[in-house]
N, C-alpha and C. Protein backbone atom coordinates (compact mmCIF):
# COMPACT_ATOMS: atom_id res chain seq x y z
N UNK A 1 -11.52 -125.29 22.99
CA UNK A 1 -12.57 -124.49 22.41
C UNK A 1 -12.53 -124.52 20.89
N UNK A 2 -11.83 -125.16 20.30
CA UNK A 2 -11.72 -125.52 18.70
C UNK A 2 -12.95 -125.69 18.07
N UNK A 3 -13.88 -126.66 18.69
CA UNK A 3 -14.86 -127.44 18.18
C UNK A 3 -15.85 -126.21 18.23
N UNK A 4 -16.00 -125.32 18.53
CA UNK A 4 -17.04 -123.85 18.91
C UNK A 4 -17.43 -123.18 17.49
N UNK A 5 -18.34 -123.29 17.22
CA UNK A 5 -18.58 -122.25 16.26
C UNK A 5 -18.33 -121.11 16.47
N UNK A 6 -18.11 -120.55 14.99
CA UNK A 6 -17.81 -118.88 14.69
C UNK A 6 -18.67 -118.46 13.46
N UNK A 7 -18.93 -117.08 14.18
CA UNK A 7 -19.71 -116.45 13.13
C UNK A 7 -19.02 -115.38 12.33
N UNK A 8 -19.38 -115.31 11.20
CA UNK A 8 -18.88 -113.75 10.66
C UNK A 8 -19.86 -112.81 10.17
N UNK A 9 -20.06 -111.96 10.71
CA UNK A 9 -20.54 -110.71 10.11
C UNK A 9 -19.72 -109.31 9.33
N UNK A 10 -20.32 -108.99 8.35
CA UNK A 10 -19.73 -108.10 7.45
C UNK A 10 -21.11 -106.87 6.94
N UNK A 11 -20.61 -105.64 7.37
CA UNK A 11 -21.74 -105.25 6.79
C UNK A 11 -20.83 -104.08 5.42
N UNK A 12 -21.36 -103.81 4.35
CA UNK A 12 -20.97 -102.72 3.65
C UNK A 12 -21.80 -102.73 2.51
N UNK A 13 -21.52 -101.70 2.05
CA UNK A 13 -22.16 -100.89 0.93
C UNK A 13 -21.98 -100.99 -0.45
N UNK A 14 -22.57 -101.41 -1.23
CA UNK A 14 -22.31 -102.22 -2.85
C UNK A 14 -22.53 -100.46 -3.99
N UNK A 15 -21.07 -100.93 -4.36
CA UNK A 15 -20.90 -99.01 -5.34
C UNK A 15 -20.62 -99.78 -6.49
N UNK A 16 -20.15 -101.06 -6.51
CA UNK A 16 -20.46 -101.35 -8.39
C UNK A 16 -20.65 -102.69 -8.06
N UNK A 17 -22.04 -102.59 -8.80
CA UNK A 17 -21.99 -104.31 -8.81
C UNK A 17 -21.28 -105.20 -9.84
N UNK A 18 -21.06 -104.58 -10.64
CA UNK A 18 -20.44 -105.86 -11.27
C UNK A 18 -18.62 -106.12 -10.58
N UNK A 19 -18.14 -105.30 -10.80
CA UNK A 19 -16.76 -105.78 -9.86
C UNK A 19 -17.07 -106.90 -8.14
N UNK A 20 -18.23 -106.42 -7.50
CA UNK A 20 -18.83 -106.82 -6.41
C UNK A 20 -19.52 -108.69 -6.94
N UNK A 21 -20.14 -108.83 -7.82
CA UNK A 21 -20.31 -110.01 -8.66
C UNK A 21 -19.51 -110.59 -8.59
N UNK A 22 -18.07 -109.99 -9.37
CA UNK A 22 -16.96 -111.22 -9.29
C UNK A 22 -16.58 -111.96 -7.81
N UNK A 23 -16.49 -110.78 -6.77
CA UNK A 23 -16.31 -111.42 -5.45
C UNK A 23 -17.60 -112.19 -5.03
N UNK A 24 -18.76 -112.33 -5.82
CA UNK A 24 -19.33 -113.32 -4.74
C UNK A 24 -19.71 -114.61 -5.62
N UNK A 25 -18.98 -113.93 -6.93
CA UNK A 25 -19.07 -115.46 -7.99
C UNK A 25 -18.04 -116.57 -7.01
N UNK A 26 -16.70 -115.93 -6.53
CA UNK A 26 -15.80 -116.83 -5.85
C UNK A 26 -15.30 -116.90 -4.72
N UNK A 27 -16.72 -116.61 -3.97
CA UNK A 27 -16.81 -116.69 -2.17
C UNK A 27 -17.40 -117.91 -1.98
N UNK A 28 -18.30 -117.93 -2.86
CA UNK A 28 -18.90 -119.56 -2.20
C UNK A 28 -17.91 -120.68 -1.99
N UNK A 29 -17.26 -121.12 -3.35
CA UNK A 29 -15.96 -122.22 -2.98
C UNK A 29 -15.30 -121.91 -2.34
N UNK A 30 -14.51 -120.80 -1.79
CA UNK A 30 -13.82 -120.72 -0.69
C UNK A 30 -14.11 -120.73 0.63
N UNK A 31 -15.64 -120.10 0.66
CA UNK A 31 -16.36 -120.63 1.63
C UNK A 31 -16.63 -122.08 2.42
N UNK A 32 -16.83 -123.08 1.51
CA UNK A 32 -16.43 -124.62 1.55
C UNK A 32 -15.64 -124.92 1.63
N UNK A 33 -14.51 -124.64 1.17
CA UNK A 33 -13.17 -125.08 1.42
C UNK A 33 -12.68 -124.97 2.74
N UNK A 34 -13.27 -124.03 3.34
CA UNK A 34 -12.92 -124.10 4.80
C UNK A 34 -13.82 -124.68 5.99
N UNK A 35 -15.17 -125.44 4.87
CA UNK A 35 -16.34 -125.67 5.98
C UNK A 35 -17.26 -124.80 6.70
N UNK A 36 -17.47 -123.37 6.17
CA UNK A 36 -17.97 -122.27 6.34
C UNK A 36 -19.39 -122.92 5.87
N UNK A 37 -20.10 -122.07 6.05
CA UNK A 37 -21.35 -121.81 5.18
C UNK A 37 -22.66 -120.77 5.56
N UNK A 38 -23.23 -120.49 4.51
CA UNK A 38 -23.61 -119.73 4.64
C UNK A 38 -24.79 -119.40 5.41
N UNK A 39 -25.10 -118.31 5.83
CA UNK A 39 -26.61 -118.82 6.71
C UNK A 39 -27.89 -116.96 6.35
N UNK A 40 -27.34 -115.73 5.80
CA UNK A 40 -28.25 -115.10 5.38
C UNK A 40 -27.23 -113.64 5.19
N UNK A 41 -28.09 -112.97 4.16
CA UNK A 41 -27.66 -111.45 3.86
C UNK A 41 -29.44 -110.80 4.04
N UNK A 42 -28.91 -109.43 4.06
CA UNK A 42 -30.31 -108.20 4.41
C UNK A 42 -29.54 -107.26 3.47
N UNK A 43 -30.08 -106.47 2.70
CA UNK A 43 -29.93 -105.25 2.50
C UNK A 43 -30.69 -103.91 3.08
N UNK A 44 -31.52 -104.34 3.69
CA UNK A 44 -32.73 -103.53 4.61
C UNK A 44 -32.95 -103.71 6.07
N UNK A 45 -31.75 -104.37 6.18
CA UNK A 45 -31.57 -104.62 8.18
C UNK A 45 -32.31 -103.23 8.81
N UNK A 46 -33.06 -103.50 10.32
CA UNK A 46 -33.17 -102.58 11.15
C UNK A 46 -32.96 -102.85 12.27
N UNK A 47 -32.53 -101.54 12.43
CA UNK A 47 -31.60 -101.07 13.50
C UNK A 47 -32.75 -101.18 14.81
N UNK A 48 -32.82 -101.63 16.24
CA UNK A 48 -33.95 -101.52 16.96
C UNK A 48 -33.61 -100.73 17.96
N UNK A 49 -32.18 -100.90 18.32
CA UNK A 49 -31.67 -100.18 19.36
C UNK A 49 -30.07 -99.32 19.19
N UNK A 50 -29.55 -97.96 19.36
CA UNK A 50 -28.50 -97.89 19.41
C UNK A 50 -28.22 -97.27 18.41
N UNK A 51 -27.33 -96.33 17.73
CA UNK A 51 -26.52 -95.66 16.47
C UNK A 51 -26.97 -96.68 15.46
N UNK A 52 -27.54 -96.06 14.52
CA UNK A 52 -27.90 -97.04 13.19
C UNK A 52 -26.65 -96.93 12.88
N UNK A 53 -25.82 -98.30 11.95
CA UNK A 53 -24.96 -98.17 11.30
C UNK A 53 -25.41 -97.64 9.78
N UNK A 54 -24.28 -97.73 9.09
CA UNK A 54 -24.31 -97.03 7.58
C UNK A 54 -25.26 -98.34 7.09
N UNK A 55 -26.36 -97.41 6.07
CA UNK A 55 -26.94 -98.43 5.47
C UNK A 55 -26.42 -99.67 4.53
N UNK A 56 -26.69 -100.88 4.16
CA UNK A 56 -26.27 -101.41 3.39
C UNK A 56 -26.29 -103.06 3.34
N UNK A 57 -25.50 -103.84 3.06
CA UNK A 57 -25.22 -105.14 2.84
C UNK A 57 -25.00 -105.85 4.48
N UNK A 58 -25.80 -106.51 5.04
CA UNK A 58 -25.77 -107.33 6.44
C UNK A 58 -25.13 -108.67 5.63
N UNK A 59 -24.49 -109.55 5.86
CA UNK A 59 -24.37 -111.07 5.45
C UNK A 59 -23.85 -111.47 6.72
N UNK A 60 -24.36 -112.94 7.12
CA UNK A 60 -23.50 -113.79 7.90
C UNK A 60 -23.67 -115.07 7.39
N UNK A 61 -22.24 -115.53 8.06
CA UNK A 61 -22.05 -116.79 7.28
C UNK A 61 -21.17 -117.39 8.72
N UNK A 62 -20.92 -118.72 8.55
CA UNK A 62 -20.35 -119.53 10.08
C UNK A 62 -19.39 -120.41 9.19
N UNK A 63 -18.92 -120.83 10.36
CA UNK A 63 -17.05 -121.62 9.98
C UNK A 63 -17.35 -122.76 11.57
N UNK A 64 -17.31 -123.67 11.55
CA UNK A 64 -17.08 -124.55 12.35
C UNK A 64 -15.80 -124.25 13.59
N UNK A 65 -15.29 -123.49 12.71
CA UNK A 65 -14.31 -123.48 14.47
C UNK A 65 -13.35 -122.03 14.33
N UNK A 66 -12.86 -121.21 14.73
CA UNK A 66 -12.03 -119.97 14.71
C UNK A 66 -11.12 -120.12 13.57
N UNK A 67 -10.42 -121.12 14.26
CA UNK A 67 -9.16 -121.91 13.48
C UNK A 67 -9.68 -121.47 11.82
N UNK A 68 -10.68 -122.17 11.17
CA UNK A 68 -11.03 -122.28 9.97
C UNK A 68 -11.48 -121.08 9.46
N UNK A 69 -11.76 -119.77 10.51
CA UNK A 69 -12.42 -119.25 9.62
C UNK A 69 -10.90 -117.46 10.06
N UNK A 70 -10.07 -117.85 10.44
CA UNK A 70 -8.83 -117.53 10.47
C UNK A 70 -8.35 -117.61 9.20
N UNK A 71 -7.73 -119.25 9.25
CA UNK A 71 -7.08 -119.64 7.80
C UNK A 71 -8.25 -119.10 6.46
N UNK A 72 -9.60 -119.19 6.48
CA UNK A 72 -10.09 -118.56 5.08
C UNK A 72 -10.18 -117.86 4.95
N UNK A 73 -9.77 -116.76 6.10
CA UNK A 73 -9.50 -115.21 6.09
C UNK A 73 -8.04 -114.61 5.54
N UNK A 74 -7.21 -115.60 5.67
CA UNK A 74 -5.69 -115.37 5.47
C UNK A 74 -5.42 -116.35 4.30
N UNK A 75 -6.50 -117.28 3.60
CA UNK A 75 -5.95 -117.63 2.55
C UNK A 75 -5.70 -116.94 1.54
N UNK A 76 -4.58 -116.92 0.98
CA UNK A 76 -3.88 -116.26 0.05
C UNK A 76 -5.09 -115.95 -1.50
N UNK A 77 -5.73 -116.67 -1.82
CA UNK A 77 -6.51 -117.26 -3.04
C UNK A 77 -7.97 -115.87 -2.19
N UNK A 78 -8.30 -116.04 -1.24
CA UNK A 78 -9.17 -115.70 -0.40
C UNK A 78 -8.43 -113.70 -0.54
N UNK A 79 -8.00 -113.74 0.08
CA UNK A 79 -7.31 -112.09 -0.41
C UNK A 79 -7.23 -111.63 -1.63
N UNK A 80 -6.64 -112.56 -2.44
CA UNK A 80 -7.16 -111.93 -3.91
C UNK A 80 -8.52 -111.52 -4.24
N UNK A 81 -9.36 -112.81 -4.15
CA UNK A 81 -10.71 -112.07 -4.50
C UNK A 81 -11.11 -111.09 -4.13
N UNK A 82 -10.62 -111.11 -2.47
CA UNK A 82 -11.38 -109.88 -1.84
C UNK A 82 -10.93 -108.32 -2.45
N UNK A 83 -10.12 -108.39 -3.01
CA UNK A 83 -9.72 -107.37 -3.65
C UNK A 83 -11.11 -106.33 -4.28
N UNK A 84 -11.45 -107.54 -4.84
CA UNK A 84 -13.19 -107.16 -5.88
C UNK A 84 -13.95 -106.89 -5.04
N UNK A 85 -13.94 -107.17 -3.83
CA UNK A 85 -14.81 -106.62 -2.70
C UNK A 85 -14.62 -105.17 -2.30
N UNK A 86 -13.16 -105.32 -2.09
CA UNK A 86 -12.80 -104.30 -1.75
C UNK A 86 -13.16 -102.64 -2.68
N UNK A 87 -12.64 -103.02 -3.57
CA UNK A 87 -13.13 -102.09 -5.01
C UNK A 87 -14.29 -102.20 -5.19
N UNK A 88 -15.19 -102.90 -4.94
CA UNK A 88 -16.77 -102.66 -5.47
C UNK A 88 -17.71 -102.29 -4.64
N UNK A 89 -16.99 -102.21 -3.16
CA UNK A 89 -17.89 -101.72 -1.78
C UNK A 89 -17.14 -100.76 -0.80
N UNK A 90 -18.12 -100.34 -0.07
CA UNK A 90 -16.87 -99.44 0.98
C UNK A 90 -18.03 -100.33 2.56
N UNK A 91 -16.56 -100.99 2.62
CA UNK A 91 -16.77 -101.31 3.73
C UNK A 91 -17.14 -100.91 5.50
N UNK A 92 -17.54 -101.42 6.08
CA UNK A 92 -17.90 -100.75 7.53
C UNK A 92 -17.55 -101.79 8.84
N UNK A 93 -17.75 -103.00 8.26
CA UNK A 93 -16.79 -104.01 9.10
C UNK A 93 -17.26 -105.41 9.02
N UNK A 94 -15.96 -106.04 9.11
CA UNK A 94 -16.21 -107.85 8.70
C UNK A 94 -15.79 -108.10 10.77
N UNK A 95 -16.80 -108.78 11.53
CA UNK A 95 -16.60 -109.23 12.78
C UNK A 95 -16.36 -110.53 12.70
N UNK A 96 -15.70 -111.23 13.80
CA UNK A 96 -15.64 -112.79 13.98
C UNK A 96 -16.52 -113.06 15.37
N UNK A 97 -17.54 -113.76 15.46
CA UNK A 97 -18.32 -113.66 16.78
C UNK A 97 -18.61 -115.47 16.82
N UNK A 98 -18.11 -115.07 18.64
CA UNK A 98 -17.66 -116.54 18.85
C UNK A 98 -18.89 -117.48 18.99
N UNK A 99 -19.53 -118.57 18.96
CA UNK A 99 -20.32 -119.04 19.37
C UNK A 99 -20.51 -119.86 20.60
N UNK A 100 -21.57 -120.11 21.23
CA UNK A 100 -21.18 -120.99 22.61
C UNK A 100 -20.67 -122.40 22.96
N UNK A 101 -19.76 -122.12 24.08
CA UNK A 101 -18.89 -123.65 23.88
C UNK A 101 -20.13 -124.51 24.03
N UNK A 102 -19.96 -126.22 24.27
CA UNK A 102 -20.00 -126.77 24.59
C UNK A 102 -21.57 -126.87 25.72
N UNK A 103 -22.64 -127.01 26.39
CA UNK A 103 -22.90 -127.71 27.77
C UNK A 103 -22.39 -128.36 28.15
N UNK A 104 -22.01 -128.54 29.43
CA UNK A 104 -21.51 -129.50 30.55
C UNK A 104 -22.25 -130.30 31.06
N UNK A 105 -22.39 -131.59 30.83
CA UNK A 105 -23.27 -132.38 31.32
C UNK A 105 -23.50 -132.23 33.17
């Protein structure tokens, strides 16, 4: 199941942008570095069904396989930045959502 895409979703709330800037000045290259990329953010998501979550920042972005988007989660270089994330938003949650294997001929 290596070869499977993965998705990530993150949603949270932007309380300073400029500290929040620095983390997304140096998400993109790390993003590549692992073969990620990006695919959309909302700041105005709606909710259609179910407990609205806290308003705020929707982004998803995909990684070619778990594996990769593991290691750019645990890269060391990758934790630092997030630091600036961390301090410039209050988070509500980063998910890993698997994508479908394969068809079987």
């Amino acid at each position: 199941m290596s070869d499977v895409p993965v998705y990530i979703i993150a949603n949270f709330t932007v309380h300073d942008a400029a500290t929040y800037r620095t983390y997304e000045k140096g998400f993109f290259p790390l993003l590549k570095k692992y073969g990620g990329s990006f695919i959309t953010y909302d700041d105005a998501s709606e909710t259609l069904e179910g407990p609205k979550p806290r308003q705020g920042r929707v982004v998803m972005f995909q990684f070619p396989s778990e594996q990769a988007a593991k290691d750019w989660y645990a890269d060391p270089e990758y934790q630092a930045l997030s630091e600036h994330r961390r301090a410039g938003t209050e988070l509500e949650f980063i998910t890993l959502v698997h994508g479908l294997p394969p068809r079987k001929a």
